[in-house]
N, C-alpha and C. Protein backbone atom coordinates (compact mmCIF):
# COMPACT_ATOMS: atom_id res chain seq x y z
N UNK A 1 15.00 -32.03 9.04
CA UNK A 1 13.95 -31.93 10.05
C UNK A 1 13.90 -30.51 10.62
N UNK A 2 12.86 -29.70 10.31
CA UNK A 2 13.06 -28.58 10.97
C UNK A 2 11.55 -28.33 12.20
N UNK A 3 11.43 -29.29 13.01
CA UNK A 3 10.96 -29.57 13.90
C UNK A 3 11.17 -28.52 14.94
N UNK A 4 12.10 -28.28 15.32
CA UNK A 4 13.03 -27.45 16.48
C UNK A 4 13.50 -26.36 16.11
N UNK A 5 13.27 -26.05 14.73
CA UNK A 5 13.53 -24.30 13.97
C UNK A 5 12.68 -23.63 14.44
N UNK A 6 12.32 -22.51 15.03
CA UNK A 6 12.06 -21.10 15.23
C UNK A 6 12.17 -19.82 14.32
N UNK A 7 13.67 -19.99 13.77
CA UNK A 7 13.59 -18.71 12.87
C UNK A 7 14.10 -19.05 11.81
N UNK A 8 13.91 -18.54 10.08
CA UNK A 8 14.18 -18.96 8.98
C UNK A 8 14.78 -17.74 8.12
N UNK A 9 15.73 -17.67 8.48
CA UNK A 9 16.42 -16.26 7.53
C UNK A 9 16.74 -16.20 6.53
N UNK A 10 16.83 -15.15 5.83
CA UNK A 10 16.53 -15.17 4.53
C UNK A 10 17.07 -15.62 3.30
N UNK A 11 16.49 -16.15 2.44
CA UNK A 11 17.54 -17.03 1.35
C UNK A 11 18.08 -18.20 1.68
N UNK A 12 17.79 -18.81 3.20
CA UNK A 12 18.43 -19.95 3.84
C UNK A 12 18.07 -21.12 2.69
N UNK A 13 16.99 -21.02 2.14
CA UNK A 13 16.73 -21.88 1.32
C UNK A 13 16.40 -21.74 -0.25
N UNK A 14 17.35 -21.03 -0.62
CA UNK A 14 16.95 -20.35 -1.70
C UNK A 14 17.32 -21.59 -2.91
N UNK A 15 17.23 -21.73 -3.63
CA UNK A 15 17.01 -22.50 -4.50
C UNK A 15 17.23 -24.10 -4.26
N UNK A 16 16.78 -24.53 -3.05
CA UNK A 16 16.84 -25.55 -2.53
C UNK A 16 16.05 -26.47 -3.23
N UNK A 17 16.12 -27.73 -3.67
CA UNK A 17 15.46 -29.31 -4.61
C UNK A 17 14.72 -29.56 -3.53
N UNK A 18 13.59 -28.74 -3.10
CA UNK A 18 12.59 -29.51 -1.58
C UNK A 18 11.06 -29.41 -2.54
N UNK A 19 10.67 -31.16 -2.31
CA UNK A 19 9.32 -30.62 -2.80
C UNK A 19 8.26 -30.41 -2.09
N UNK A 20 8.20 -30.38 -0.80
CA UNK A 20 7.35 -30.26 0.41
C UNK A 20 7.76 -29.81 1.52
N UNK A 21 7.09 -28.86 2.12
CA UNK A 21 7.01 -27.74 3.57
C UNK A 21 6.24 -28.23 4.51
N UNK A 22 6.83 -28.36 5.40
CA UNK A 22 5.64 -28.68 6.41
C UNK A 22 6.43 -27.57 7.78
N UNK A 23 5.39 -26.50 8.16
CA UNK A 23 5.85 -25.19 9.08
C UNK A 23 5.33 -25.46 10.20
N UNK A 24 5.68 -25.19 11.44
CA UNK A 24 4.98 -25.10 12.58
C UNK A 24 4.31 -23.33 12.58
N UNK A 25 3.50 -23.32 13.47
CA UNK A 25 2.65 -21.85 13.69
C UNK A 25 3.79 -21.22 14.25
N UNK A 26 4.86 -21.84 14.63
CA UNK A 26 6.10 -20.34 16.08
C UNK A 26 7.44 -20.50 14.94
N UNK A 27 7.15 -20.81 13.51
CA UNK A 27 8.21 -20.87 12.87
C UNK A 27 8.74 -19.37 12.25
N UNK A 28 9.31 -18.18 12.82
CA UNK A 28 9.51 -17.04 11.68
C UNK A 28 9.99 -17.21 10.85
N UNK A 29 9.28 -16.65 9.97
CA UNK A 29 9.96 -16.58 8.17
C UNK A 29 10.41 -15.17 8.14
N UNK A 30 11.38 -14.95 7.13
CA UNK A 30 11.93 -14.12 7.02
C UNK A 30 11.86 -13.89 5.38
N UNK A 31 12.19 -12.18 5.01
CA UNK A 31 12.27 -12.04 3.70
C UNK A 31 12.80 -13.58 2.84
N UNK A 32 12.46 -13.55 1.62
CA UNK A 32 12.90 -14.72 0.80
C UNK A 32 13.20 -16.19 1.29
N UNK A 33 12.84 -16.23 2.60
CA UNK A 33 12.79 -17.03 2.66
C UNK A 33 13.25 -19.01 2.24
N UNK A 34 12.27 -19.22 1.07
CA UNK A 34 12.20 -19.95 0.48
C UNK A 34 12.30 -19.72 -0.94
N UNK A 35 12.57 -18.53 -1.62
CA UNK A 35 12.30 -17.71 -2.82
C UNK A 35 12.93 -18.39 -3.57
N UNK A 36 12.82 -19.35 -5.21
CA UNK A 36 13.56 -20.03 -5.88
C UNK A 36 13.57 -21.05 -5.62
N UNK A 37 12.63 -21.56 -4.72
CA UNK A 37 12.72 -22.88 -4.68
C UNK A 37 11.37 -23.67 -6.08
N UNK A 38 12.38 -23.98 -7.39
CA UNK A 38 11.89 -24.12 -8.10
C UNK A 38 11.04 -25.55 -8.36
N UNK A 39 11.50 -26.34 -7.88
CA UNK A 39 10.78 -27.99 -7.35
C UNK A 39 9.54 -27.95 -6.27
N UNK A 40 9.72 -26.83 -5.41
CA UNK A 40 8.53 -26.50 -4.46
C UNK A 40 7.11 -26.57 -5.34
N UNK A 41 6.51 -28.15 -4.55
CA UNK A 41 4.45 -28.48 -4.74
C UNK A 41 3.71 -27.72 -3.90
N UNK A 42 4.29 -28.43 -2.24
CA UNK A 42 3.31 -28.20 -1.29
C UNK A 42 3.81 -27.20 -0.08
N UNK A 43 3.51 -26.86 0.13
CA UNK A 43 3.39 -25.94 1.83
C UNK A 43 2.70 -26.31 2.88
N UNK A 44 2.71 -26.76 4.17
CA UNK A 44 1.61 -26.74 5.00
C UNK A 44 1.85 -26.15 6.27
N UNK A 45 1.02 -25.73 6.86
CA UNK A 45 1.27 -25.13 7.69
C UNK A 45 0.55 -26.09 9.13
N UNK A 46 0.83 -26.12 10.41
CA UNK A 46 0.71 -26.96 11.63
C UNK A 46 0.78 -25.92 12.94
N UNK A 47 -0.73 -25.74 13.07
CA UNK A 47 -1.29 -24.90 14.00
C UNK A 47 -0.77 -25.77 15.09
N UNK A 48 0.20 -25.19 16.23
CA UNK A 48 -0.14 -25.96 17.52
C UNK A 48 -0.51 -25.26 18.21
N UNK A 49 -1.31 -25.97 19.61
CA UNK A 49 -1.91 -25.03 20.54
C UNK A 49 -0.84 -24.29 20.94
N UNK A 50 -0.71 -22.99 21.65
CA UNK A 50 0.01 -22.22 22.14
C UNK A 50 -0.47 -20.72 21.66
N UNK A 51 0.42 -19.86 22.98
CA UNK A 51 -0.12 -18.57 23.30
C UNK A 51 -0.18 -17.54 21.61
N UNK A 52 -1.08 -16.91 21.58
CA UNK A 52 -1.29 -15.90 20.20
C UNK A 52 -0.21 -14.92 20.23
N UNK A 53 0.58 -14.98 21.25
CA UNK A 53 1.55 -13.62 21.16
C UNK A 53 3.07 -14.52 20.64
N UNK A 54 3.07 -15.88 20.60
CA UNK A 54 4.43 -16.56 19.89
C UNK A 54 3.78 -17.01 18.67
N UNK A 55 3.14 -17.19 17.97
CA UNK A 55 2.68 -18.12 17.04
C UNK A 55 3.05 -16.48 15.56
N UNK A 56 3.31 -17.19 14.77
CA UNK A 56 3.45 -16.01 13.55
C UNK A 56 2.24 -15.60 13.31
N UNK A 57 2.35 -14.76 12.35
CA UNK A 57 0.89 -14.08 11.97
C UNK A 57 1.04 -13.27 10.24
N UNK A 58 2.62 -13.45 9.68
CA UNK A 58 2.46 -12.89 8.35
C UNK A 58 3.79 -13.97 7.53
N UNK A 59 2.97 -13.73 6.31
CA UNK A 59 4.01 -14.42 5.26
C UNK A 59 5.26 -13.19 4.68
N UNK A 60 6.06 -13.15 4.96
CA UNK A 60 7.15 -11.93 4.35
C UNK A 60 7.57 -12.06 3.13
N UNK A 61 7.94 -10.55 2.46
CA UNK A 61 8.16 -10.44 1.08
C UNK A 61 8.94 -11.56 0.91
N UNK A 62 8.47 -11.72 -0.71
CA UNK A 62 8.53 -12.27 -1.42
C UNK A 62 9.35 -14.18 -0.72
N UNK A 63 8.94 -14.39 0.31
CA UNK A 63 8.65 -15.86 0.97
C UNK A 63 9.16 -16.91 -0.05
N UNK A 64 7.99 -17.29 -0.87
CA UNK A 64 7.85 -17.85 -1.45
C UNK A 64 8.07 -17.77 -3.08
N UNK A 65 7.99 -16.46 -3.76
CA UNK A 65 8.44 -15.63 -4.68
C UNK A 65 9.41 -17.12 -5.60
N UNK A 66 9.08 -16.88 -6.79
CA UNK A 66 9.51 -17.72 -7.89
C UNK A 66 9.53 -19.67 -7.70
N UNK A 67 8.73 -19.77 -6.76
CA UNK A 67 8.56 -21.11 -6.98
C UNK A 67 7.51 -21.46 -7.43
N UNK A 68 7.80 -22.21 -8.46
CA UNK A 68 6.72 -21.88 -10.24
C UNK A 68 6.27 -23.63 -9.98
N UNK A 69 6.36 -24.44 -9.27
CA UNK A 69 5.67 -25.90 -9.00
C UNK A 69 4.58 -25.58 -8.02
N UNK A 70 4.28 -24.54 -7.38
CA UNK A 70 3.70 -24.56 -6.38
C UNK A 70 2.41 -24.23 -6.73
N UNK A 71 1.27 -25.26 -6.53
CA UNK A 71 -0.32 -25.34 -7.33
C UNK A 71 -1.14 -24.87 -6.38
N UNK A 72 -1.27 -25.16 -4.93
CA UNK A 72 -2.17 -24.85 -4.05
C UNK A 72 -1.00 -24.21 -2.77
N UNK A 73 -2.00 -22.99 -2.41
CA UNK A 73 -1.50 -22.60 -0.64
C UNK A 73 -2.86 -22.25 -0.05
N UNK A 74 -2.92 -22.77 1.08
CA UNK A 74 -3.59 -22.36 1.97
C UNK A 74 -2.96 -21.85 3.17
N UNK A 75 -3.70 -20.44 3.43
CA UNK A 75 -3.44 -19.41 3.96
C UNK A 75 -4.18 -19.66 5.37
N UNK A 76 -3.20 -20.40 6.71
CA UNK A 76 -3.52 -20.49 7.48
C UNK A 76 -4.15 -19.41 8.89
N UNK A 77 -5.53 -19.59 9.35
CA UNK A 77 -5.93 -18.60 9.98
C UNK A 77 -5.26 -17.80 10.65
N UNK A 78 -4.31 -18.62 11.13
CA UNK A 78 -3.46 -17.28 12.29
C UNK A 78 -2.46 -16.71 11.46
N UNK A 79 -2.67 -16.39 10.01
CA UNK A 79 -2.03 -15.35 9.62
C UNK A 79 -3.00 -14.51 9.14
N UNK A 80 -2.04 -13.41 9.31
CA UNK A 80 -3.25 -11.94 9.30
C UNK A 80 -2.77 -11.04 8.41
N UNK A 81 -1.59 -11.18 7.58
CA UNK A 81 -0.69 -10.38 6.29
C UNK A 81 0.54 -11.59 5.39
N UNK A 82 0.12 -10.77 4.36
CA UNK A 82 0.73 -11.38 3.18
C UNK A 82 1.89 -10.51 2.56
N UNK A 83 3.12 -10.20 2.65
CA UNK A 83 3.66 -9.11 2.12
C UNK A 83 3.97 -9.42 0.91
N UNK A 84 4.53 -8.07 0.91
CA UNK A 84 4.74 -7.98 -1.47
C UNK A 84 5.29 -8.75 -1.89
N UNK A 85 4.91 -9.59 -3.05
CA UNK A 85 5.55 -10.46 -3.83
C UNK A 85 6.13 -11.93 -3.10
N UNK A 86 5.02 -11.64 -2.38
CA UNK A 86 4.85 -12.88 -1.28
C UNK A 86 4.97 -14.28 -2.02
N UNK A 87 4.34 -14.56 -2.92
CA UNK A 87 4.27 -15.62 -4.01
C UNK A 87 4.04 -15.32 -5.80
N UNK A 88 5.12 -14.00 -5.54
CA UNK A 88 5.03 -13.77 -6.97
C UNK A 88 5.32 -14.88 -7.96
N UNK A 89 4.96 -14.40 -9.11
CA UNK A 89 6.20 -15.97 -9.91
C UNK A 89 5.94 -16.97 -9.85
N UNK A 90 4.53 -17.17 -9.15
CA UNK A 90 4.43 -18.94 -8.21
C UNK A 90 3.28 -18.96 -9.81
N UNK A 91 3.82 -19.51 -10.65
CA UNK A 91 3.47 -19.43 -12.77
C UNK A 91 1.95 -20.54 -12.33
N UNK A 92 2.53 -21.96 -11.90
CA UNK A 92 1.66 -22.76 -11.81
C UNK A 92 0.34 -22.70 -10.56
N UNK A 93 0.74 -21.88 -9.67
CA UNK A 93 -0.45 -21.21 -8.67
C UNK A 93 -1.57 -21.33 -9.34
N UNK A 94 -2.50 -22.02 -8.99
CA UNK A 94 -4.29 -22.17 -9.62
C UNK A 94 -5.03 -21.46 -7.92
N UNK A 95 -4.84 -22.18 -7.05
CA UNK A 95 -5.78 -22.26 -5.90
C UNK A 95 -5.42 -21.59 -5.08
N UNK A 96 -5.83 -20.04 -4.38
CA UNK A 96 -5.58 -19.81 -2.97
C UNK A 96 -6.61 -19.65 -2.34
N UNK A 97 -6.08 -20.43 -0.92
CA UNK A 97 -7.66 -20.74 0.08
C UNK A 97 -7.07 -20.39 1.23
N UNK A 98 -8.41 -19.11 1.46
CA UNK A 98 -7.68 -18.76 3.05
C UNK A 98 -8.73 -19.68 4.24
N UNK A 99 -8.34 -20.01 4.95
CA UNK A 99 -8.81 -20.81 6.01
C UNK A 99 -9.64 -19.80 7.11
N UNK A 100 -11.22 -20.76 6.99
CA UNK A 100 -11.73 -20.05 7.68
C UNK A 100 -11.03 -19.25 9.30
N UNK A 101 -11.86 -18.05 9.80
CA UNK A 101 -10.98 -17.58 10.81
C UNK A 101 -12.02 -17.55 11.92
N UNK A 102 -12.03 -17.70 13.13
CA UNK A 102 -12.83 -17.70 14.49
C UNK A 102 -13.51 -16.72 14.94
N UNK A 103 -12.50 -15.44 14.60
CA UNK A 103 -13.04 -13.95 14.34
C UNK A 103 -13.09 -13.14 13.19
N UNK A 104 -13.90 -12.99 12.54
CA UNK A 104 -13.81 -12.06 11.33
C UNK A 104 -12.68 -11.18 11.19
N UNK A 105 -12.18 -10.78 10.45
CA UNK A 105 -11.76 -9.73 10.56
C UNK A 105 -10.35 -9.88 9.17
N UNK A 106 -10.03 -8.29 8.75
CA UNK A 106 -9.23 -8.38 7.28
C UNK A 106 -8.03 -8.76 6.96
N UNK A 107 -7.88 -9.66 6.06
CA UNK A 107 -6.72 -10.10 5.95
C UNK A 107 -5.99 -9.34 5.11
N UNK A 108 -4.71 -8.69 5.18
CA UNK A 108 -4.08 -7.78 4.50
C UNK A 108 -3.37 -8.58 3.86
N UNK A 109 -3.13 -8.19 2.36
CA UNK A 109 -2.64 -8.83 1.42
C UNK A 109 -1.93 -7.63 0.41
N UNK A 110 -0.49 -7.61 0.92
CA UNK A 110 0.23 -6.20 0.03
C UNK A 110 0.59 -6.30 -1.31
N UNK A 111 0.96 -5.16 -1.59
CA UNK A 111 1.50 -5.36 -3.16
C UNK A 111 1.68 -6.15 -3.92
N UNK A 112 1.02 -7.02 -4.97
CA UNK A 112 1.71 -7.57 -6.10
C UNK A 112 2.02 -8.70 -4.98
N UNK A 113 1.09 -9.24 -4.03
CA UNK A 113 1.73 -10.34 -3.16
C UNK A 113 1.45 -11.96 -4.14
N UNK A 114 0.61 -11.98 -5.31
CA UNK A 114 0.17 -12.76 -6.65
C UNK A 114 0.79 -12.38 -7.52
N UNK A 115 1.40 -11.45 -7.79
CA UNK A 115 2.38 -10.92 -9.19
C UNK A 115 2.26 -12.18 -9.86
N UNK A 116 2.15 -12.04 -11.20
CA UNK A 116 2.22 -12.74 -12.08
C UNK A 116 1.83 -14.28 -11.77
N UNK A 117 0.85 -14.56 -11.26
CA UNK A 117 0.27 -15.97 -10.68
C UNK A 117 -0.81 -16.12 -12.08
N UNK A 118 0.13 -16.48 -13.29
CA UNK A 118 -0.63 -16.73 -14.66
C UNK A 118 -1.82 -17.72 -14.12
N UNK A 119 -1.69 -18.63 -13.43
CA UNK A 119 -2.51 -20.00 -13.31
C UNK A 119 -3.70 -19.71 -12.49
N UNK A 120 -3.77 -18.37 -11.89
CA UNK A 120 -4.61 -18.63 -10.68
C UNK A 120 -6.09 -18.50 -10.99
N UNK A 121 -6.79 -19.50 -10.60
CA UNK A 121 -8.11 -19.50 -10.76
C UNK A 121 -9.50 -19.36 -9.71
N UNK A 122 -8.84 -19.32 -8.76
CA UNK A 122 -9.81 -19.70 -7.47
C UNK A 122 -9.24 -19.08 -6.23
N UNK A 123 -10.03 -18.39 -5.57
CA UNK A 123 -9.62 -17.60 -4.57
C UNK A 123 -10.70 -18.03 -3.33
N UNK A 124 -10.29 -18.82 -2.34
CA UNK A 124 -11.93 -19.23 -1.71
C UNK A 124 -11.29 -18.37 -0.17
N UNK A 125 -12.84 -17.84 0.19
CA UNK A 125 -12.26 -17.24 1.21
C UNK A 125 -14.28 -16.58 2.23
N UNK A 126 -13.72 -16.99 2.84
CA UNK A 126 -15.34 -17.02 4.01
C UNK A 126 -15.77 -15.95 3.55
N UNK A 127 -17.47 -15.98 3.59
CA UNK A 127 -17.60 -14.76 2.81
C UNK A 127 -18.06 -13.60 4.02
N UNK A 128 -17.55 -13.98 5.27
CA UNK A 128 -17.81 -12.38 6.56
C UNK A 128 -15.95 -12.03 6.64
N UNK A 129 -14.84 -12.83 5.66
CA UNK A 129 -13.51 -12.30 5.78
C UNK A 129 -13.49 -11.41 4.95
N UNK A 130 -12.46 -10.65 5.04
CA UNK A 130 -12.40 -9.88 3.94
C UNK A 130 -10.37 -9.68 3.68
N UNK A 131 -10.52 -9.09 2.62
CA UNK A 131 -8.98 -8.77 1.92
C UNK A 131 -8.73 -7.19 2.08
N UNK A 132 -7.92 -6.86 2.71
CA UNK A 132 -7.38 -5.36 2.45
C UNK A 132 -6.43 -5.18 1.92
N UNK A 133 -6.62 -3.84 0.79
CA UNK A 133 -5.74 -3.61 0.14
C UNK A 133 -5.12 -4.53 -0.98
N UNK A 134 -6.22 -5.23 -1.64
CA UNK A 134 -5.70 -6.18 -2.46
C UNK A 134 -6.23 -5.44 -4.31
N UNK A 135 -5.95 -4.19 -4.18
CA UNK A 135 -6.24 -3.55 -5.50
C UNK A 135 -4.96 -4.17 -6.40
N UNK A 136 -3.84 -4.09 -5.88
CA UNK A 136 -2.73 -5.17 -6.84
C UNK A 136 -2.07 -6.20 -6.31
N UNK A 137 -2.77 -6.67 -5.51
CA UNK A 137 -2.08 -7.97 -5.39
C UNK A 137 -2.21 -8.97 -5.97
N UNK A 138 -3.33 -8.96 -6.86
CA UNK A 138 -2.95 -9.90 -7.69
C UNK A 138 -3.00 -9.33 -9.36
N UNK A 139 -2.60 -8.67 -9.22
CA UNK A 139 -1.67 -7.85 -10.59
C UNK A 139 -1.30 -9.14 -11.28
N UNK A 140 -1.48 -8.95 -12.89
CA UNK A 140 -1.32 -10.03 -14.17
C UNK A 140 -1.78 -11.20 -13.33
N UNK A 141 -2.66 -11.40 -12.98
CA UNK A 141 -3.43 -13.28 -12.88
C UNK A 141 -4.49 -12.75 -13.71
N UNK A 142 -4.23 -13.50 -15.09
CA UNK A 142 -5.13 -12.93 -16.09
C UNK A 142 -6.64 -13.62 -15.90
N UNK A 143 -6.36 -15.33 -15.18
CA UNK A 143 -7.50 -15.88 -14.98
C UNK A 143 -8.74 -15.52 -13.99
N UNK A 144 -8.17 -14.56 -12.79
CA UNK A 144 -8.97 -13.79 -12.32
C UNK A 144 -9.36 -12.38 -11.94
N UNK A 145 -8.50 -11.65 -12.62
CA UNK A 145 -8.43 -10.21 -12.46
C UNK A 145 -10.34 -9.81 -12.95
N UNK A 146 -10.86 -10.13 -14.12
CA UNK A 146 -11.85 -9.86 -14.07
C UNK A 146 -13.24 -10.55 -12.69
N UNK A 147 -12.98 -11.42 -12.68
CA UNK A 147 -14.11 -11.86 -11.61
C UNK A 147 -13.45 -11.76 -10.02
N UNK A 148 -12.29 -11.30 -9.92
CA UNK A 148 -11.65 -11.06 -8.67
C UNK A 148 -12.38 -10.13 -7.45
N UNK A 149 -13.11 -8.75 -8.14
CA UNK A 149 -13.92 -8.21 -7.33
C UNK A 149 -15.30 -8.80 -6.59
N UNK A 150 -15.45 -9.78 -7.37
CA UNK A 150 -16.82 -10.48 -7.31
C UNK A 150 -16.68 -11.58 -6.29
N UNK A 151 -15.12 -11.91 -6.02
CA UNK A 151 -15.02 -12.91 -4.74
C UNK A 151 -14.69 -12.29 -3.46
N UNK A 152 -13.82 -11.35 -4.02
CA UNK A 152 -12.92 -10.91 -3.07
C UNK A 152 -13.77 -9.20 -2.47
N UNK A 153 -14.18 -9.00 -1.15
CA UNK A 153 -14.36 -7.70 -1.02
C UNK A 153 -13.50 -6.52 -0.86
N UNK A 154 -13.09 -5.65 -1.47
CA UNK A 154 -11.90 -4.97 -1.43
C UNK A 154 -12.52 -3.31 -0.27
N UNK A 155 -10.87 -3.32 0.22
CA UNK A 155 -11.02 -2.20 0.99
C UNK A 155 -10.25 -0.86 0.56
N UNK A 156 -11.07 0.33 0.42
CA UNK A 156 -9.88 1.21 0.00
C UNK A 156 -8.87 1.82 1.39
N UNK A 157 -9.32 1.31 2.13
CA UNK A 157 -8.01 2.35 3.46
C UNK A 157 -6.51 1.69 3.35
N UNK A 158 -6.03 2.59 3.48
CA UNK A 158 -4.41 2.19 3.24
C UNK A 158 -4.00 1.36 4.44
């Protein structure tokens, strides 16, 4: 039960047999997180009301990184960055859906934060949001690298 967790340091769960996440919004993640968790389906994330200055706001490197069961994430609004290799490796990844947001505005998505997401097919994402800096983040997703510009609006500022 991690109901009453706050902070999740890194590797705490590293190749852990969990096939389902369920996060609160004031949960910190930390590098690797969950990285190797090779049985990992689902993720969810559980907005509760409370102040914008405790609630998280980014997924950290490589989080999620090599958990190759994992088919769908949705990218809950009150996060606002994705770091590198955030869900690299995630082989069976088809679907990422970012959740509409209240205020427009860009969701940063770093390096290679899709690395090798062979499966990914679908990127749904409001079309007044936008992605910054997602020239490689999704590096080798062979299924959408070509039509990727066409969903996604890309920003060149660093």
């Amino acid at each position: 039960n991690l109901s009453d967790v706050t902070y999740i340091d890194s590797n705490v769960f590293f190749k852990f047999n969990i096939m389902s996440l369920i996060l609160k919004n004031t949960v910190s993640l930390s590098q690797s997180s969950f990285s190797d968790m090779t049985n990992l389906r689902e993720v969810s994330f559980i907005d509760e009301l409370i102040s914008d200055n405790s609630r998280i706001n980014k997924i950290p490197a490589n989080c999620f990184a090599n958990c190759i069961k994992l088919k769908k994430i949705k990218i809950p609004k009150f996060i606002d960055a994705i770091g590198p290799r955030a869900f690299s490796n995630c082989i069976n990844l088809s679907v990422v859906e970012f959740e509409k947001r209240k205020s427009h505005k860009n969701i940063i998505v770093l390096d290679k934060a899709f690395n090798n997401c062979i499966n990914l097919r679908k990127i749904i994402i409001d079309e007044k949001d936008t992605i910054d800096n997602a020239q490689n983040s999704f590096n080798n997703c062979i299924n959408v690298c070509n039509k990727t510009k066409s969903i996604i609006k890309f920003s060149d500022s660093e």
